[in-house]
N, C-alpha and C. Protein backbone atom coordinates (compact mmCIF):
# COMPACT_ATOMS: atom_id res chain seq x y z
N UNK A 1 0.84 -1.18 0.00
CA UNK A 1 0.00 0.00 0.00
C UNK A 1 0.88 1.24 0.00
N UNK A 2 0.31 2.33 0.05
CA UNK A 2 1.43 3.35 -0.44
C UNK A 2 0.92 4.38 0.55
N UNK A 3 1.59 5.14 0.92
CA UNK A 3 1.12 6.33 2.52
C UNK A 3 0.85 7.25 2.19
N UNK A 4 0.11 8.35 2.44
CA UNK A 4 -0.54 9.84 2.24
C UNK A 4 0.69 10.47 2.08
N UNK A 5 0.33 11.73 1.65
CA UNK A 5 1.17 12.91 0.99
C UNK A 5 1.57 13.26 2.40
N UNK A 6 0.44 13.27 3.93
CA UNK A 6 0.73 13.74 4.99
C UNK A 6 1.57 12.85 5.85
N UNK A 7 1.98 11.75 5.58
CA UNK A 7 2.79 10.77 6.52
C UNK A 7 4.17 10.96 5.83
N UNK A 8 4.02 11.17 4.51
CA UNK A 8 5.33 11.40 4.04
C UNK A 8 6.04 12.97 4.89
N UNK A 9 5.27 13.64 4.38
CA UNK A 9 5.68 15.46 5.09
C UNK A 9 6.31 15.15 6.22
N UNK A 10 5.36 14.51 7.16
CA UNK A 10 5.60 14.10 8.39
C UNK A 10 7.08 13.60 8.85
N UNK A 11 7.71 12.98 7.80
CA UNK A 11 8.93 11.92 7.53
C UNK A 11 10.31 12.82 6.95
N UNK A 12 9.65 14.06 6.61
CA UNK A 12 10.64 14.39 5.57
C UNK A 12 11.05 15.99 6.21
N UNK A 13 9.64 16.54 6.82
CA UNK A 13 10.08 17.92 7.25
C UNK A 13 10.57 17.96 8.78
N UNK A 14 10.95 19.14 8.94
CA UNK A 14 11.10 19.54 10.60
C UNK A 14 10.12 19.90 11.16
N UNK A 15 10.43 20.63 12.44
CA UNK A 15 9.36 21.03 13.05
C UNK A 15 8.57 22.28 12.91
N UNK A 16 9.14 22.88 12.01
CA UNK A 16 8.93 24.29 11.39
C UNK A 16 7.88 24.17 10.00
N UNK A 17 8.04 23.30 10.04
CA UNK A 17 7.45 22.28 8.72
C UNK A 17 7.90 22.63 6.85
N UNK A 18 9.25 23.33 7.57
CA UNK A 18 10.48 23.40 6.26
C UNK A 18 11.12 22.21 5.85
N UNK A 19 11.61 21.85 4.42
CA UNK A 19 12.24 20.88 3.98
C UNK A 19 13.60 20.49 5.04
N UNK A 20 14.12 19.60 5.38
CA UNK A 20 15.52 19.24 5.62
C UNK A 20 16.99 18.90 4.00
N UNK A 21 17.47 19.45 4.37
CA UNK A 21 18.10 19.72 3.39
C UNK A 21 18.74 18.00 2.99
N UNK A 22 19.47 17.99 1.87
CA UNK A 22 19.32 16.34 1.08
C UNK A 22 20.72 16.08 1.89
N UNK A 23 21.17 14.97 2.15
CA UNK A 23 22.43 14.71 2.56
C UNK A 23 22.42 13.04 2.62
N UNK A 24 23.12 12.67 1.80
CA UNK A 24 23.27 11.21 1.33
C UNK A 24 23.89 10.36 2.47
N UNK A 25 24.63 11.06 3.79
CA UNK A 25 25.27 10.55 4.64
C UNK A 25 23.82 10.11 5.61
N UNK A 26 23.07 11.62 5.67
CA UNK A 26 22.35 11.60 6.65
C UNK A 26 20.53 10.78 6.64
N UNK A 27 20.59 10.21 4.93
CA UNK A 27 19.10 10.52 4.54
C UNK A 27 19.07 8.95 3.61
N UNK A 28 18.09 8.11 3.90
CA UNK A 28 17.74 7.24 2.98
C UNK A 28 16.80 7.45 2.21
N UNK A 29 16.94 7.76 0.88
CA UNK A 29 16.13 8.26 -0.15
C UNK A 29 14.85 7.20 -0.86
N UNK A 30 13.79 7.62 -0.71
CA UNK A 30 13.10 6.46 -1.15
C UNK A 30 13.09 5.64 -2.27
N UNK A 31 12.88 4.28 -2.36
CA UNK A 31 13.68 3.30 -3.03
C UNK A 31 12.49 3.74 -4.49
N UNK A 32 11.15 3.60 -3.91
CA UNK A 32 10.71 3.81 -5.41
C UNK A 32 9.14 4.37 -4.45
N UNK A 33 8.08 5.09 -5.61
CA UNK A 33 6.76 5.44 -5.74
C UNK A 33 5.72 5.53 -6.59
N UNK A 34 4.87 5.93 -6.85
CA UNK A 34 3.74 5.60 -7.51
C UNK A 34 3.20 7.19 -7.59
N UNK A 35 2.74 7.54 -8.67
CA UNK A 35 1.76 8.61 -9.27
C UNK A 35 0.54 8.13 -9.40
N UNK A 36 -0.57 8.46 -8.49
CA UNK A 36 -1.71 7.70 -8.70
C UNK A 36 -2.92 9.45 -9.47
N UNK A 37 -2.99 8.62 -10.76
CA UNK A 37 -4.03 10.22 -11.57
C UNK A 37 -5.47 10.20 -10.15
N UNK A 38 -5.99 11.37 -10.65
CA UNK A 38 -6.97 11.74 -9.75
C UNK A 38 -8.04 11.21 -10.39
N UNK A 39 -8.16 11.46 -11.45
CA UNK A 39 -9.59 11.32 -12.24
C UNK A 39 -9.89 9.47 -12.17
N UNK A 40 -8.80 8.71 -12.29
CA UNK A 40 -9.17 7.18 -12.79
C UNK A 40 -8.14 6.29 -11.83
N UNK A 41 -7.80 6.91 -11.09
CA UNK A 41 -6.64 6.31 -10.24
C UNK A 41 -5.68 5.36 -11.05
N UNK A 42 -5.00 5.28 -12.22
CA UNK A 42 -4.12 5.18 -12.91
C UNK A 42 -2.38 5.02 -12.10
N UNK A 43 -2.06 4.56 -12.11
CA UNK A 43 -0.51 4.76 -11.41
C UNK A 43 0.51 4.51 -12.65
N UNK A 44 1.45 5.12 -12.20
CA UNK A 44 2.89 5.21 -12.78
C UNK A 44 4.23 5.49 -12.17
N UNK A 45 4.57 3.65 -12.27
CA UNK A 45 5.25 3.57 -10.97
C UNK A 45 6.79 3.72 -11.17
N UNK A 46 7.68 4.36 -10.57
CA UNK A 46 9.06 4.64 -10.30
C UNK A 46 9.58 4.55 -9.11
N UNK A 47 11.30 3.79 -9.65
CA UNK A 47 12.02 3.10 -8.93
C UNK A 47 13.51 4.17 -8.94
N UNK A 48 14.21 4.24 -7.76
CA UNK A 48 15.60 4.36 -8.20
C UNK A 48 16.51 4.42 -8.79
N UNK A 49 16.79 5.29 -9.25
CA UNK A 49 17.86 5.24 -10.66
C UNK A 49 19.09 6.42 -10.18
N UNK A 50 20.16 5.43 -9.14
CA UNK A 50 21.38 6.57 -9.10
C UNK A 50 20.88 8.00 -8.44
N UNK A 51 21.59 8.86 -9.05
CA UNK A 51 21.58 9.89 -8.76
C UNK A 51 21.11 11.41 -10.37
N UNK A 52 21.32 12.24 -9.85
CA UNK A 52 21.12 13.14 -10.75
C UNK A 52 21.27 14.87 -9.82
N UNK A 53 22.43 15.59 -10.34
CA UNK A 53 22.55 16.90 -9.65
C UNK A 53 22.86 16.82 -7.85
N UNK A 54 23.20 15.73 -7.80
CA UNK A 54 23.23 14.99 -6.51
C UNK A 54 22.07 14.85 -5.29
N UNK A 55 21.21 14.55 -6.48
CA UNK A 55 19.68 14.02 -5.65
C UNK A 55 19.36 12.78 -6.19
N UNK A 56 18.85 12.07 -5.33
CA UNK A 56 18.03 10.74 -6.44
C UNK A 56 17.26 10.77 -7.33
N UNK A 57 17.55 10.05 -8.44
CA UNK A 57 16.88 10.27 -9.44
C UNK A 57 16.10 9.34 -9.55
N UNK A 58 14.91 9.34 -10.44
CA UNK A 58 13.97 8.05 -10.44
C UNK A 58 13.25 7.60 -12.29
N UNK A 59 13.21 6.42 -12.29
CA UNK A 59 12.73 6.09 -13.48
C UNK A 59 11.11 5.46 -13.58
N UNK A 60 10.65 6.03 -14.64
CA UNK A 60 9.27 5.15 -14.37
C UNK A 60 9.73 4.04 -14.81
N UNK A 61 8.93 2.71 -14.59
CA UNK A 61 9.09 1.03 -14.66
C UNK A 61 9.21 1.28 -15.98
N UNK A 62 8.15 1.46 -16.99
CA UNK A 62 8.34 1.42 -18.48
C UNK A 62 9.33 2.43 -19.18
N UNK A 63 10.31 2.73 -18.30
CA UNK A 63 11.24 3.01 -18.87
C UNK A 63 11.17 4.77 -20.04
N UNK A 64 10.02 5.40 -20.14
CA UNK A 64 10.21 6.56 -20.76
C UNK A 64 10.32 7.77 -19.98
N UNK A 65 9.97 7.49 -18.62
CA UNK A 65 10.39 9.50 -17.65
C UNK A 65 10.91 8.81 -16.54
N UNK A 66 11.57 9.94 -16.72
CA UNK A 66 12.71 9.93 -15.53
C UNK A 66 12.12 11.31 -14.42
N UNK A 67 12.17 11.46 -13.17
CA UNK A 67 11.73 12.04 -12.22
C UNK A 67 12.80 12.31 -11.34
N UNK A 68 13.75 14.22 -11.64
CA UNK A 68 15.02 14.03 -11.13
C UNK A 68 14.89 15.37 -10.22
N UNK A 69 15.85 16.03 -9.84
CA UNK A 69 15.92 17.49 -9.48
C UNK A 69 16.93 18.37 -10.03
N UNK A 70 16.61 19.56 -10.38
CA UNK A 70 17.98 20.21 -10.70
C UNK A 70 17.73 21.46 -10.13
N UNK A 71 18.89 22.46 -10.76
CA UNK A 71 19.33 23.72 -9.48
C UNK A 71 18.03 24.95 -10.58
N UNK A 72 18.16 24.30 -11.37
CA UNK A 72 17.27 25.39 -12.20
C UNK A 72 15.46 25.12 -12.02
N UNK A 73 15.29 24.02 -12.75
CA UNK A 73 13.85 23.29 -12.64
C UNK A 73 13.04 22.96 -10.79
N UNK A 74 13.90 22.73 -10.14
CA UNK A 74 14.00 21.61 -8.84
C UNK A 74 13.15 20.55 -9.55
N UNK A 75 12.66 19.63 -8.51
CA UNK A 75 11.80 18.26 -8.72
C UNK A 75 10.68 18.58 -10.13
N UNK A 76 11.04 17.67 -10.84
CA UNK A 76 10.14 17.91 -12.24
C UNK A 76 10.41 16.57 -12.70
N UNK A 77 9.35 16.05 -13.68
CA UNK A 77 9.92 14.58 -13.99
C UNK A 77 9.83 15.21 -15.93
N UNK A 78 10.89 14.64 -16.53
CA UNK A 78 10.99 14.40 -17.84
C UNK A 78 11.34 13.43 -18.30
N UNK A 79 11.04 13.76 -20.11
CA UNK A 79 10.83 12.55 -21.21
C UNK A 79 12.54 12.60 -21.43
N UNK A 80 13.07 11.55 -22.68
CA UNK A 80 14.53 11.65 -22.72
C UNK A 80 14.97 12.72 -23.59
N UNK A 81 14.58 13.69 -23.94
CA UNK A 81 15.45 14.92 -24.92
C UNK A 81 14.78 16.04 -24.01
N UNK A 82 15.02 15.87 -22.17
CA UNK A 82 15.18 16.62 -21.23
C UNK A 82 13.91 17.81 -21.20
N UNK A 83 12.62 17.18 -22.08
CA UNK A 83 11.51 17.62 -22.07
C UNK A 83 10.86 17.58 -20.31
N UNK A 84 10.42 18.77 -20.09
CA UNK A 84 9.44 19.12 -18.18
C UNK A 84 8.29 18.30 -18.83
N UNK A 85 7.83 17.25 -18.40
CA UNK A 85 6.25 17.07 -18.13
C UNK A 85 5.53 17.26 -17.16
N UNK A 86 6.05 17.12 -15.92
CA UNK A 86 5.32 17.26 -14.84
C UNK A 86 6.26 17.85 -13.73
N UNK A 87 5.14 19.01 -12.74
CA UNK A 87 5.79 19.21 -11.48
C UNK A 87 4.73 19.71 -10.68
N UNK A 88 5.54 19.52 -9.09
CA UNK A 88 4.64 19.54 -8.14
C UNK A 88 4.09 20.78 -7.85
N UNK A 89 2.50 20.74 -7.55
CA UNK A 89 2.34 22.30 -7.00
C UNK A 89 3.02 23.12 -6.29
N UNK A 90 2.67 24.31 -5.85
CA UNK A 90 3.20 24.50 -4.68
C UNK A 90 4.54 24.74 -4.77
N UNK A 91 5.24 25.18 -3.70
CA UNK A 91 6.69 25.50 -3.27
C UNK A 91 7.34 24.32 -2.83
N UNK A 92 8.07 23.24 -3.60
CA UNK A 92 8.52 22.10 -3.29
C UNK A 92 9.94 21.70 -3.81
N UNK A 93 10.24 23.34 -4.48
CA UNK A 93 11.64 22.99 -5.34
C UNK A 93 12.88 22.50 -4.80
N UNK A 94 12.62 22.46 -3.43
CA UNK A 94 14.43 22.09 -2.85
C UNK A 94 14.26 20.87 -1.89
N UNK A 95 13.19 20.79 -1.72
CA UNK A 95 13.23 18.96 -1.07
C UNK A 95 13.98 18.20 -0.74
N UNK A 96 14.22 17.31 -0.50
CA UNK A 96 15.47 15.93 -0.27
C UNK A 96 15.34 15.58 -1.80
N UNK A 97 13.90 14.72 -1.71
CA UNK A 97 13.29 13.52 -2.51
C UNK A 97 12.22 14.24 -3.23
N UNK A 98 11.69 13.53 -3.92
CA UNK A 98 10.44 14.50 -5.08
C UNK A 98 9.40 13.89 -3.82
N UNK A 99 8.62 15.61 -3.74
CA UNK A 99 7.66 15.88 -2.68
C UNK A 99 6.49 15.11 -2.64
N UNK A 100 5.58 14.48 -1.34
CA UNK A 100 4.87 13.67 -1.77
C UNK A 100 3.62 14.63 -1.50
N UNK A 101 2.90 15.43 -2.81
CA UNK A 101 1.93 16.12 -3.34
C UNK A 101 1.56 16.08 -4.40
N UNK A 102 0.51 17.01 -4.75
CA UNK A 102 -0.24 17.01 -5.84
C UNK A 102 0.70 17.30 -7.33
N UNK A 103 1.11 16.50 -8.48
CA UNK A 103 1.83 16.97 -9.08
C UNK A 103 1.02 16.84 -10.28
N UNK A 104 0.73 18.13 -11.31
CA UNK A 104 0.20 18.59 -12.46
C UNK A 104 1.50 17.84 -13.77
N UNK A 105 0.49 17.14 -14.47
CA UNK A 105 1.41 16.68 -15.68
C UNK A 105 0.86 17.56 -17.18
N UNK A 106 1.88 17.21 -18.15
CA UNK A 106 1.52 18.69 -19.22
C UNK A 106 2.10 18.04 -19.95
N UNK A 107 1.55 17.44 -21.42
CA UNK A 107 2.04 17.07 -22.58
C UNK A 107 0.60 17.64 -23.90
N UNK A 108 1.27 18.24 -24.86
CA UNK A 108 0.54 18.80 -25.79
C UNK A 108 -0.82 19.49 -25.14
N UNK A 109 -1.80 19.25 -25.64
CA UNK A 109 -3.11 19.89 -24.79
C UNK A 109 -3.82 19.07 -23.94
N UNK A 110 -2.95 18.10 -23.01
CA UNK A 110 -3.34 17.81 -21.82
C UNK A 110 -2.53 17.65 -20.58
N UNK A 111 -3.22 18.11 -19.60
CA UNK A 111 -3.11 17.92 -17.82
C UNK A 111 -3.64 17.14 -17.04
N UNK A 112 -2.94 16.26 -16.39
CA UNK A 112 -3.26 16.30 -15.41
C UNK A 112 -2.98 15.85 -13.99
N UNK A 113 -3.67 15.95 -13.28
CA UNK A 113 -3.47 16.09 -11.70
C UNK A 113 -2.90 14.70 -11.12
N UNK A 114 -1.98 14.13 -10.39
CA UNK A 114 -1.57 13.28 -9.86
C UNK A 114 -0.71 13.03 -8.29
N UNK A 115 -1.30 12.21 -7.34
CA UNK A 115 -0.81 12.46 -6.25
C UNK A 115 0.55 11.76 -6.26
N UNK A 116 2.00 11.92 -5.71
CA UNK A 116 2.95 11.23 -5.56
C UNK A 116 2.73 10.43 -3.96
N UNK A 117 2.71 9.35 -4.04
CA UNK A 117 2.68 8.23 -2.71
C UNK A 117 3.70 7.35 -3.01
N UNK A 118 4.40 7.68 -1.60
CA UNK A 118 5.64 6.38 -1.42
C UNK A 118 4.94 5.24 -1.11
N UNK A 119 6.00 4.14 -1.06
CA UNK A 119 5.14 2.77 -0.41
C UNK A 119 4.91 2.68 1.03
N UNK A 120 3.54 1.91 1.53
CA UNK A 120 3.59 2.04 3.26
C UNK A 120 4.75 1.21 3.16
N UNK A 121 5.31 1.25 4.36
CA UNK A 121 6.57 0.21 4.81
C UNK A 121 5.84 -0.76 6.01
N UNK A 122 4.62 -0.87 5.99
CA UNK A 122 4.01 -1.64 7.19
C UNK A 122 3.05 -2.73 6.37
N UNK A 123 3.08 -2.28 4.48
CA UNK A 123 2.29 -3.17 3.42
C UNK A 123 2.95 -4.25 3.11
């Protein structure tokens, strides 16, 4: 099963309820997650892939987007000729890990809405 956007926050922020900054010594980055669409509950699931800008980077299973961070974009997932399809609402650009919220996807003339959920670790 996969945990709310709010158990993740819970996991990831301080007490101020600001990001903790990424530190590979200090931080186990999640191994993989799921994009579940709003409208049809659809998932699209990604696993671990290394690193990227020295954050974890992630691949969807079928292999066409990658879901990374950089100093320009922050957390955004793209296609392979470094095309943005999707990013998270909200103020989420400096995170550890890609934020677990509402993230808007954008290819030609469609959007749409998708929650990011890690896996429960108790499923």
């Amino acid at each position: 099963m996969f945990r709310s956007a709010a158990a993740d926050c819970a996991r990831n922020c301080s007490a101020a309820g600001s990001a903790v900054p990424y530190s590979a010594e200090s931080m186990t980055a999640l191994a993989s997650f799921a994009f579940v669409r709003h409208m049809d509950g659809l998932r699209h699931h990604f696993e671990r892939d290394g690193e990227h800008n020295g954050r974890p980077a992630y691949r969807r299973t079928d292999g066409h987007v990658r879901c990374v961070w950089s100093p320009t974009d922050g957390w955004h997932c793209e296609i392979a000729d470094g095309l943005v399809t999707a990013r998270p609402l909200g103020n989420h650009a400096d995170e550890p890990e890609p934020p677990a919220t509402v993230w808007r996807s954008f290819k030609d003339d469609r959007s749409y809405l998708y929650d990011l959920r890690a896996p429960d670790p108790e499923a």
